[in-house]
C-alpha atoms as a PDB file:
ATOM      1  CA  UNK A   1       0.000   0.000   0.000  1.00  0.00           C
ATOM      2  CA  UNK A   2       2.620   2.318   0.743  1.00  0.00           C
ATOM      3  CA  UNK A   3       4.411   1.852  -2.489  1.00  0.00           C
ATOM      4  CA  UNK A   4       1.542   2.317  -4.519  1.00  0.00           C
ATOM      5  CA  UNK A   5       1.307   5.753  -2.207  1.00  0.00           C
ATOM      6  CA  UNK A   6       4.663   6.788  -3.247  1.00  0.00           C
ATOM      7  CA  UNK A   7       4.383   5.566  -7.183  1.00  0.00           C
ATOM      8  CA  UNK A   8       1.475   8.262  -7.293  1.00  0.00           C
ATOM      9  CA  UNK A   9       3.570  11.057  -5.035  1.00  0.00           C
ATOM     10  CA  UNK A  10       6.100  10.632  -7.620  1.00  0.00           C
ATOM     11  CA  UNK A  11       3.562  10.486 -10.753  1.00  0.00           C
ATOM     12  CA  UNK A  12       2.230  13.850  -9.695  1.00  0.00           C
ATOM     13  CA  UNK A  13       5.520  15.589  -8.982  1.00  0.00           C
ATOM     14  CA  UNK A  14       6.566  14.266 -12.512  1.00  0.00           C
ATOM     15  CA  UNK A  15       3.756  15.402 -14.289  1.00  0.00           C
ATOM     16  CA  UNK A  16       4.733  18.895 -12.764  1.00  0.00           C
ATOM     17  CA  UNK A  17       8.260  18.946 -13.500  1.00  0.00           C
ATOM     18  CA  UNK A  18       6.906  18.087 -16.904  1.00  0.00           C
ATOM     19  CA  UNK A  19       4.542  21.339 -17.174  1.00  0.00           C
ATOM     20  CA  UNK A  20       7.354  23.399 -15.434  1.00  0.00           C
ATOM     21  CA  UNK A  21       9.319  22.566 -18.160  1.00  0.00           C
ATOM     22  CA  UNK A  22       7.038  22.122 -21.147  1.00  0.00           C
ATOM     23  CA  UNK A  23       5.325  25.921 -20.639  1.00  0.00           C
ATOM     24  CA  UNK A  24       2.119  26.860 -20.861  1.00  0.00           C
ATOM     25  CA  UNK A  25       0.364  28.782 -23.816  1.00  0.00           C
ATOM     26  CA  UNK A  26      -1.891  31.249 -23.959  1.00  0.00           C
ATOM     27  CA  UNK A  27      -3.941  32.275 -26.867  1.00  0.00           C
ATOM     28  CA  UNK A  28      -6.165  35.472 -26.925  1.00  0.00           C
ATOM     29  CA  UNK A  29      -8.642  36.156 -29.946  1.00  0.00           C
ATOM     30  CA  UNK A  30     -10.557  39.221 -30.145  1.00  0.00           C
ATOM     31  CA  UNK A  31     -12.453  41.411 -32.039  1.00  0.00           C
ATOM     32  CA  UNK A  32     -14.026  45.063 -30.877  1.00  0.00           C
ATOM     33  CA  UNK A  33     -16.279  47.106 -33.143  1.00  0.00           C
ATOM     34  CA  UNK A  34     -17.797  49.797 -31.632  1.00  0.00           C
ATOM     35  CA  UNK A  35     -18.989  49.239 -28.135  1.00  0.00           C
ATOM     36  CA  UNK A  36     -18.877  45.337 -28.480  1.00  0.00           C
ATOM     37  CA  UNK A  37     -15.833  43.289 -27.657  1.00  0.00           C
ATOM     38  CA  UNK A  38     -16.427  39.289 -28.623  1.00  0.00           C
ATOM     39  CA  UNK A  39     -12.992  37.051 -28.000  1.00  0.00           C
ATOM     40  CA  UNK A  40     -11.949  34.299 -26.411  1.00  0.00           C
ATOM     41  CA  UNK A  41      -9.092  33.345 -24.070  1.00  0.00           C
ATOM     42  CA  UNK A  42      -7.564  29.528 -23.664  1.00  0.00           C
ATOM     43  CA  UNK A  43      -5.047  28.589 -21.530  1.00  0.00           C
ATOM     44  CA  UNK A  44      -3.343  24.928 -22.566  1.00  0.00           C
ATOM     45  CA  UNK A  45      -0.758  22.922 -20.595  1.00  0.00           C
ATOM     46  CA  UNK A  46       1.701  20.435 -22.783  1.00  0.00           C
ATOM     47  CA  UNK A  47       0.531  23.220 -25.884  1.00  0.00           C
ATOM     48  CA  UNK A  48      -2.529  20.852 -26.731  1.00  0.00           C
ATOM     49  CA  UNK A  49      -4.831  20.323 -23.467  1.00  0.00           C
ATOM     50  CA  UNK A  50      -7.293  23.247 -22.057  1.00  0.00           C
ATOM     51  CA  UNK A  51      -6.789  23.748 -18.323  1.00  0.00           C
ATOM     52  CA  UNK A  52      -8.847  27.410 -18.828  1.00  0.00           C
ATOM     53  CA  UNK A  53     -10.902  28.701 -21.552  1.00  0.00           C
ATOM     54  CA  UNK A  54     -13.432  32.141 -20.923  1.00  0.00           C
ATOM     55  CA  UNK A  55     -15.078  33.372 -23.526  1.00  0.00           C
ATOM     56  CA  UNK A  56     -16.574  37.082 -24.259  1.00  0.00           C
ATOM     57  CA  UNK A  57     -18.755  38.810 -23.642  1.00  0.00           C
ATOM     58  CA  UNK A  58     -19.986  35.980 -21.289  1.00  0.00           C
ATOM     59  CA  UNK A  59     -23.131  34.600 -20.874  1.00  0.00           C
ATOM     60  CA  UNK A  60     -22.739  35.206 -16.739  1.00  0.00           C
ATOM     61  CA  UNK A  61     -25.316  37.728 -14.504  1.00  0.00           C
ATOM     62  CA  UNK A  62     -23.175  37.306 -11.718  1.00  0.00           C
ATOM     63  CA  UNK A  63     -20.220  39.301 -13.141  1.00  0.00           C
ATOM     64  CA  UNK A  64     -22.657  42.364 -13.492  1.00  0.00           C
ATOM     65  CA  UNK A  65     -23.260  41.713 -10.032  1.00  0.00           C
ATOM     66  CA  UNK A  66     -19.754  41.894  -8.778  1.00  0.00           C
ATOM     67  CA  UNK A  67     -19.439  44.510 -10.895  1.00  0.00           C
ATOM     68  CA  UNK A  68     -22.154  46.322  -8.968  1.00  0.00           C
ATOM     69  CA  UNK A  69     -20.738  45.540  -5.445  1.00  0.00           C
ATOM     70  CA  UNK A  70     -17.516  47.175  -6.317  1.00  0.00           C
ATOM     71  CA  UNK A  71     -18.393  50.763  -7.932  1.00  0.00           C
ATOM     72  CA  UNK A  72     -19.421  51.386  -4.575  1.00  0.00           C
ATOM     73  CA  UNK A  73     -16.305  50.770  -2.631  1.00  0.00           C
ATOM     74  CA  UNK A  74     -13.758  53.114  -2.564  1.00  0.00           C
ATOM     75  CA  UNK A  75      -9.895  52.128  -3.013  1.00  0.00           C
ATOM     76  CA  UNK A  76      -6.576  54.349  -1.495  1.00  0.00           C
ATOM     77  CA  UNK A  77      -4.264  54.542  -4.356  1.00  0.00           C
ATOM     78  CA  UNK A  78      -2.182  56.253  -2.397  1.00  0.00           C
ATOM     79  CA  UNK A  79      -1.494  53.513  -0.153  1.00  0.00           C
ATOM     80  CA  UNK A  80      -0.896  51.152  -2.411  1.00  0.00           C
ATOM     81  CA  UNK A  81       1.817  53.433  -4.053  1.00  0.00           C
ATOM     82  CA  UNK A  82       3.592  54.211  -1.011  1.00  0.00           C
ATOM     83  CA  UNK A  83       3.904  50.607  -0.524  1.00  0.00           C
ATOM     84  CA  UNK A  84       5.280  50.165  -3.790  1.00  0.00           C
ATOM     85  CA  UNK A  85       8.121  52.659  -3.576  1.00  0.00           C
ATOM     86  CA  UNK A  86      10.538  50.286  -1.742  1.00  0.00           C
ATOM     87  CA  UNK A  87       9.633  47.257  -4.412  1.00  0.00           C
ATOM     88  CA  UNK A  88      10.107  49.297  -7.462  1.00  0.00           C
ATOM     89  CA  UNK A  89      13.568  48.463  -8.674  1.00  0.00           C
ATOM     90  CA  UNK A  90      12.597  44.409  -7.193  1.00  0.00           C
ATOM     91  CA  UNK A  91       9.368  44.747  -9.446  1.00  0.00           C
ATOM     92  CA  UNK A  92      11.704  45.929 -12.692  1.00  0.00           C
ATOM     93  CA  UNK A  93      13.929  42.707 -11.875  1.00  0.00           C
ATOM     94  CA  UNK A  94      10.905  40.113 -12.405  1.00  0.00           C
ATOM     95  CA  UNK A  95       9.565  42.053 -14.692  1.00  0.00           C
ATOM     96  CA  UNK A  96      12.885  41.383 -16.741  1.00  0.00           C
ATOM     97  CA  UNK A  97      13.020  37.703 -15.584  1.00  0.00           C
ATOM     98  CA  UNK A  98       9.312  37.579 -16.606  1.00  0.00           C
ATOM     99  CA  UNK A  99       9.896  38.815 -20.166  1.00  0.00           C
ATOM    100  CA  UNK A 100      12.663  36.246 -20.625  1.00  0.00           C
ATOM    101  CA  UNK A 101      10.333  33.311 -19.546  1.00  0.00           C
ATOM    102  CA  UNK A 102       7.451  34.490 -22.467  1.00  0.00           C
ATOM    103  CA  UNK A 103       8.057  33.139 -25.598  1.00  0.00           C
ATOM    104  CA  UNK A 104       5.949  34.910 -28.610  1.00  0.00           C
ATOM    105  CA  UNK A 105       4.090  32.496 -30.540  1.00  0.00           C
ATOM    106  CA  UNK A 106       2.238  35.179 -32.867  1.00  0.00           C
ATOM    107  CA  UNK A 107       1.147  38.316 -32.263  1.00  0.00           C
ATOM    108  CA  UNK A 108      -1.301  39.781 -35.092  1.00  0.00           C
ATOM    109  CA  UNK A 109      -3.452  42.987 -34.202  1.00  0.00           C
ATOM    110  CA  UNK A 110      -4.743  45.485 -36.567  1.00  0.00           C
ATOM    111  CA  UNK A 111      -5.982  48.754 -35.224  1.00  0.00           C
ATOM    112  CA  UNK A 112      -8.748  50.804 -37.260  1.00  0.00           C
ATOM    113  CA  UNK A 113      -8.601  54.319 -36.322  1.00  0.00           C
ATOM    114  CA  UNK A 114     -10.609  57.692 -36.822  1.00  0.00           C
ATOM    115  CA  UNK A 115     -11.782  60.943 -35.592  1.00  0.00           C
ATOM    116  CA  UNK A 116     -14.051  63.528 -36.353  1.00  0.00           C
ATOM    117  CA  UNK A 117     -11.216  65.712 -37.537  1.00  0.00           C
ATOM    118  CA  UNK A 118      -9.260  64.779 -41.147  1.00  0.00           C
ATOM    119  CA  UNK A 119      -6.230  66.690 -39.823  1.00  0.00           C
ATOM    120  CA  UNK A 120      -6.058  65.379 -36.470  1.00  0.00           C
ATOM    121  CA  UNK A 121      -6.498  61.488 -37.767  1.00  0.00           C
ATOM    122  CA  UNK A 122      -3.694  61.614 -40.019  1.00  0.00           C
ATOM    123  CA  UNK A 123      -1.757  63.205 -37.709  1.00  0.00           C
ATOM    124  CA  UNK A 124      -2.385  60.495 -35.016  1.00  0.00           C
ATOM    125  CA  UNK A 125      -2.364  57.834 -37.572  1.00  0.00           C
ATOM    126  CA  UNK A 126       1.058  59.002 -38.830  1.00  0.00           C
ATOM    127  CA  UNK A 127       2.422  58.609 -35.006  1.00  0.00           C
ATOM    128  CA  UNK A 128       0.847  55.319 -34.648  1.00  0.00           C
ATOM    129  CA  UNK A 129       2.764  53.945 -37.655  1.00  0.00           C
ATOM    130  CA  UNK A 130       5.840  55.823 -36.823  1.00  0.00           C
ATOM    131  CA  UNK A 131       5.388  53.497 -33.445  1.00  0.00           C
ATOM    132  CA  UNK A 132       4.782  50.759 -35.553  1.00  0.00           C
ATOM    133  CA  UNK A 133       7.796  51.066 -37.286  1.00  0.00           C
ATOM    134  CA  UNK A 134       9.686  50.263 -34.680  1.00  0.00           C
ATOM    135  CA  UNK A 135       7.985  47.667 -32.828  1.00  0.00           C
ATOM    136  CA  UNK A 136       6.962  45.123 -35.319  1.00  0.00           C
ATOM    137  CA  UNK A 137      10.600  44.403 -36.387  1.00  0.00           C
ATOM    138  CA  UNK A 138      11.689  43.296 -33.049  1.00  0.00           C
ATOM    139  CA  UNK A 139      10.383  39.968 -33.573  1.00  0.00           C
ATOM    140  CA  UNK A 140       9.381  38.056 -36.969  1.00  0.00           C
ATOM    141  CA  UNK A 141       6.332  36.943 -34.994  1.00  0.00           C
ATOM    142  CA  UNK A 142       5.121  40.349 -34.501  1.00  0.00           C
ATOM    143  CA  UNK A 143       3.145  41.756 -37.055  1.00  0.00           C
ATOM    144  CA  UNK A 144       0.532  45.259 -35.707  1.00  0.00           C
ATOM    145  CA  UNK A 145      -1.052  47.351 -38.241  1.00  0.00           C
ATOM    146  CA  UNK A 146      -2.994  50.010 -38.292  1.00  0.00           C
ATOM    147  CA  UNK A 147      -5.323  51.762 -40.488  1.00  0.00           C
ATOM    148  CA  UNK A 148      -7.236  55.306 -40.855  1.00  0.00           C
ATOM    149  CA  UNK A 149     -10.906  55.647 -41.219  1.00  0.00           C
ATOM    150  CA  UNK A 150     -12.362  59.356 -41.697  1.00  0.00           C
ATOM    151  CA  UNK A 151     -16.003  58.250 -40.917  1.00  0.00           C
ATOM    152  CA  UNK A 152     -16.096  60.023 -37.957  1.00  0.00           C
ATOM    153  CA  UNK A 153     -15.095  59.017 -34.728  1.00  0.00           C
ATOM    154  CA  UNK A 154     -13.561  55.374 -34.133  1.00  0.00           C
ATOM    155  CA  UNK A 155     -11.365  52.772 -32.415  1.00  0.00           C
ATOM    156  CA  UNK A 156     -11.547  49.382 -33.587  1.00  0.00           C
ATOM    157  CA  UNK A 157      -9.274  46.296 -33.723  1.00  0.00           C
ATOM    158  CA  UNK A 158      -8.937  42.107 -34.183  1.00  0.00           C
ATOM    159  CA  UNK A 159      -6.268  40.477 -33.248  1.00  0.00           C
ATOM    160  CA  UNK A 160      -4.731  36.995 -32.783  1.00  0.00           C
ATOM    161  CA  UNK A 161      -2.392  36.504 -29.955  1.00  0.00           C
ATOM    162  CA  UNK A 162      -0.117  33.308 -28.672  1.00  0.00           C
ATOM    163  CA  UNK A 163       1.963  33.348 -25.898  1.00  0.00           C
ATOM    164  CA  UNK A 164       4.271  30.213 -24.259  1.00  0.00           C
ATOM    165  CA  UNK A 165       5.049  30.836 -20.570  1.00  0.00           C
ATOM    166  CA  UNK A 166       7.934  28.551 -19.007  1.00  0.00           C
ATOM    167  CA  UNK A 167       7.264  28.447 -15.595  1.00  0.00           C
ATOM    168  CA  UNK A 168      10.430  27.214 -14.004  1.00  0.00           C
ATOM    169  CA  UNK A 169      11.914  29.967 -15.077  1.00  0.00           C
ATOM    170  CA  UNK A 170       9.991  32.359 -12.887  1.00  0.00           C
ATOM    171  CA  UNK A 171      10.175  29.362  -9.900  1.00  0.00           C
ATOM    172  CA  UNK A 172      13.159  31.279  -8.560  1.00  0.00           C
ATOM    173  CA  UNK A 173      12.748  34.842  -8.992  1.00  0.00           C
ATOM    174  CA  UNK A 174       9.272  34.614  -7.830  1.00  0.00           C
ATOM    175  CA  UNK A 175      10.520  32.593  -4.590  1.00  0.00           C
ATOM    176  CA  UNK A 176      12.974  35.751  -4.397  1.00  0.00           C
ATOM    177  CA  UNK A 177      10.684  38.365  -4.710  1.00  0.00           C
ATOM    178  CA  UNK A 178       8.050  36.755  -2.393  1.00  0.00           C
ATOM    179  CA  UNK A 179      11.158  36.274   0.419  1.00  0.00           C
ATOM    180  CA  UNK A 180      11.410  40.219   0.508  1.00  0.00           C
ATOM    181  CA  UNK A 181       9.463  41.756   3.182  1.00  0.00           C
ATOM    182  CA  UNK A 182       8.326  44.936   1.476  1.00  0.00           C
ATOM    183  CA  UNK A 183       6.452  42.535  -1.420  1.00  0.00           C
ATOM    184  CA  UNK A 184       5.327  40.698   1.364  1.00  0.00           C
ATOM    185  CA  UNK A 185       3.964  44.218   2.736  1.00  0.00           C
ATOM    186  CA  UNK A 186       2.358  45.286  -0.975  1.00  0.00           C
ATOM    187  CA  UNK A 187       0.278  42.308  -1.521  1.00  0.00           C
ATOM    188  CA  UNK A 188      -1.232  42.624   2.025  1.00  0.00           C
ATOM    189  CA  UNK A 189      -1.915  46.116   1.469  1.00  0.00           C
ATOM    190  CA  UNK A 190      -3.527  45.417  -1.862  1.00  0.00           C
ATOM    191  CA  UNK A 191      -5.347  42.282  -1.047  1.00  0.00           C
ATOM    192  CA  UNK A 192      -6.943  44.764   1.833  1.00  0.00           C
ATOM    193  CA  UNK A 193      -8.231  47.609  -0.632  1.00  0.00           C
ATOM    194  CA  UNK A 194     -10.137  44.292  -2.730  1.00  0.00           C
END
């Protein structure tokens, strides 16, 4: 009995060194025209099974709900930022670490753009590209456009997005930046103003 205890112990902490290792991928599909925002998000382990899938605008009442329950509270920014001060430059680090650990799959999003003034669309327009420019060579993967409409005032886009996470190589730095007290202090003080 006791080996079969330990055959299973050691089945499940393989089958997590395996995901640890493997990554997990993310894929985000959406589309926004006008007001309305359809898409779905999927979350796969070993790139081929859904763990997490939530799609848009969803079908739920109890999300209005929530939503409800939380206009009324009121949050202290300004605590939360003076807690923050001391982590910044430990933030930046795993930020870095966590940038390292994403892998880009495919990132395709193409912006349509307008407002009520010619002059003032081609002028943003002609920034957005200039932005553009210098983004989308940074990785062959990458490929943002964006496109002027002069019907008046509008901000759409569609977009296809994949991301692979590796997990084990955040174990460490998160274990790091969870050891420091003043992290330790921030989510507190955050989880408080929920």
């Amino acid at each position: 009995m006791l080996n079969i205890l330990w055959m299973i112990i050691l089945i499940i902490i393989l089958f997590i060194i395996i995901l640890l290792v493997t990554g997990i991928k993310i894929s985000f599909i959406y589309t926004k025209k006008e007001s309305k925002i359809n898409g779905c998000l999927k979350i796969l382990i070993l790139k081929k099974i859904k763990v997490y899938s939530l799609t848009f605008p969803s079908q739920d009442d109890c999300a209005d709900e929530n939503e409800k329950e939380n206009e009324g509270k009121k949050r202290d920014f300004k605590k939360i930022l003076e807690l923050a001060k001391p982590c910044f430059k430990d933030l930046m680090e795993f930020l870095k670490k966590t940038i390292k650990s994403v892998k880009i799959k495919k990132i395709q999003n193409h912006l349509i753009f307008g407002m009520d003034d010619y002059a003032e669309t081609g002028k943003y327009i002609g920034i957005i590209w200039a932005v553009l420019a210098i983004i989308n060579p940074l990785d062959k993967n990458l490929r943002i456009s964006a496109e002027p409409t002069f019907n008046g005032s509008r901000l759409d886009a569609k977009g296809e997005n994949e991301f692979e996470i590796y997990p084990l190589k955040l174990l460490i730095p998160a274990i790091k930046l969870v050891s420091k007290k003043e992290i330790r202090n921030l989510i507190r003080g955050v989880l408080d103003e929920r």
